[in-house]
C-alpha atoms as a PDB file:
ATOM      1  CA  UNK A   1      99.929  -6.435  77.134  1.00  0.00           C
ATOM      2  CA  UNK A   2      96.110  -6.589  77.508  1.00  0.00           C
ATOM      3  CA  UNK A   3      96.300  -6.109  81.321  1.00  0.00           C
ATOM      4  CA  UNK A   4      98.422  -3.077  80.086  1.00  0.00           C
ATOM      5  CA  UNK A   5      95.383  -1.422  77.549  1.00  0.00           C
ATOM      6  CA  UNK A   6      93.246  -2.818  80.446  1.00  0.00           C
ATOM      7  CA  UNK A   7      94.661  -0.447  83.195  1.00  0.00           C
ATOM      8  CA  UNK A   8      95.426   2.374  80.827  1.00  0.00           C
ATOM      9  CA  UNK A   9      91.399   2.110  79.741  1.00  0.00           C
ATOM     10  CA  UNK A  10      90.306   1.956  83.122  1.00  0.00           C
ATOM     11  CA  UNK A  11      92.612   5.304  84.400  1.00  0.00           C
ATOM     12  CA  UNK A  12      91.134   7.362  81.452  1.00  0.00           C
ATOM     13  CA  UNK A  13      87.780   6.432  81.748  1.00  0.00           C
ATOM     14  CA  UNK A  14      87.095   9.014  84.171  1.00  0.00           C
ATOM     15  CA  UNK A  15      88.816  11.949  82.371  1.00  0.00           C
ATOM     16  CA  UNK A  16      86.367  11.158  79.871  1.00  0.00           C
ATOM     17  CA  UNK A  17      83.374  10.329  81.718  1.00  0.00           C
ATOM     18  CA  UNK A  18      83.438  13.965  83.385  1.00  0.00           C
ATOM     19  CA  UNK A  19      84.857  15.702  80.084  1.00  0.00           C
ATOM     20  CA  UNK A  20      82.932  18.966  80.042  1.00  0.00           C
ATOM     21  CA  UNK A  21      82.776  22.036  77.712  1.00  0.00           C
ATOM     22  CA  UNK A  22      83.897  25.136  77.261  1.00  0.00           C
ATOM     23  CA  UNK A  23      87.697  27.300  76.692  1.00  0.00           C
ATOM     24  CA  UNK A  24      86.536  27.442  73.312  1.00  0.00           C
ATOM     25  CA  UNK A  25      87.492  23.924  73.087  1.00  0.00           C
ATOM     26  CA  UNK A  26      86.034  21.427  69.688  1.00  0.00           C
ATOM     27  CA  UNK A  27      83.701  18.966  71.416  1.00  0.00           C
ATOM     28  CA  UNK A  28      83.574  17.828  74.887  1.00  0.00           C
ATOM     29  CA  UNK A  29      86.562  16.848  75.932  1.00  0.00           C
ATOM     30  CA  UNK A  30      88.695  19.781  75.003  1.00  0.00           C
ATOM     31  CA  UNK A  31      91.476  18.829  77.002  1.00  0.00           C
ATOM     32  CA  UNK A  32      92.281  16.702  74.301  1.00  0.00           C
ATOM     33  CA  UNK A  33      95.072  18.659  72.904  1.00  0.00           C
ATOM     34  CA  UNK A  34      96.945  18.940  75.714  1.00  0.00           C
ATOM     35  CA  UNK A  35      96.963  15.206  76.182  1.00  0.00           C
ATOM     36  CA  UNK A  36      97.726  14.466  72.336  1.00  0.00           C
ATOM     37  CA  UNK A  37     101.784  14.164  72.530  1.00  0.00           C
ATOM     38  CA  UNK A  38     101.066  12.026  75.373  1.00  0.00           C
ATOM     39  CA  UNK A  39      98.909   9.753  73.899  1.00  0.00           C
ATOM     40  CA  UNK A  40     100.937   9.956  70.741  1.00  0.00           C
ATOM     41  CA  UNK A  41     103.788   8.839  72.602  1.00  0.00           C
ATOM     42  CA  UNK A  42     102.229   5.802  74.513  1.00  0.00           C
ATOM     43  CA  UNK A  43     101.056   4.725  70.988  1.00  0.00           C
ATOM     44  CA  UNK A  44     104.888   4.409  69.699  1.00  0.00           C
ATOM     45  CA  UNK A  45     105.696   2.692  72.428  1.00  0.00           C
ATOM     46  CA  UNK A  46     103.019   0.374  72.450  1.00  0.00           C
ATOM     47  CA  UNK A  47     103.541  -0.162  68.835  1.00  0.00           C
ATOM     48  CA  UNK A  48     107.518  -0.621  69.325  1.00  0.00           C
ATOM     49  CA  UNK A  49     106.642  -3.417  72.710  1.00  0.00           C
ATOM     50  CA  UNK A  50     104.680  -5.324  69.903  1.00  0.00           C
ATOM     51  CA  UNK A  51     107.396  -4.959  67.407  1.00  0.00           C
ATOM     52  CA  UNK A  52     110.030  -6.324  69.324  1.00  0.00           C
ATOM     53  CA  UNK A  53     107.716  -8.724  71.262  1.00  0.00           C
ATOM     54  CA  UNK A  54     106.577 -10.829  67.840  1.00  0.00           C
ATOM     55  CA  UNK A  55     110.187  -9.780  66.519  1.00  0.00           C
ATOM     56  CA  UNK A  56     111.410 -13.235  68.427  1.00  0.00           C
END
């Protein structure tokens, strides 16, 4: 699982890193809504891979 947030750190780090302004967006990285279901949905399952994981 921490290899998992490892890799999943390391492949956003650049969308971040070269975030820019601008479409009216709040704050630098605008594109933020457009990603929010997505990260939204990697959270649940994240959070339902621990559940079952310490479940045994």
């Amino acid at each position: 699982m921490r290899k998992l947030l490892l890799l999943i750190t390391i492949l956003l780090s650049p969308s971040i890193a070269l975030a820019h302004e601008g479409h009216g967006g709040v704050g630098l990285f605008h594109h933020f809504v457009d990603l929010a279901p997505a990260l939204g949905l990697l959270v649940v399952i994240a959070a339902g891979l621990m559940w079952v994981k310490n479940r045994k």
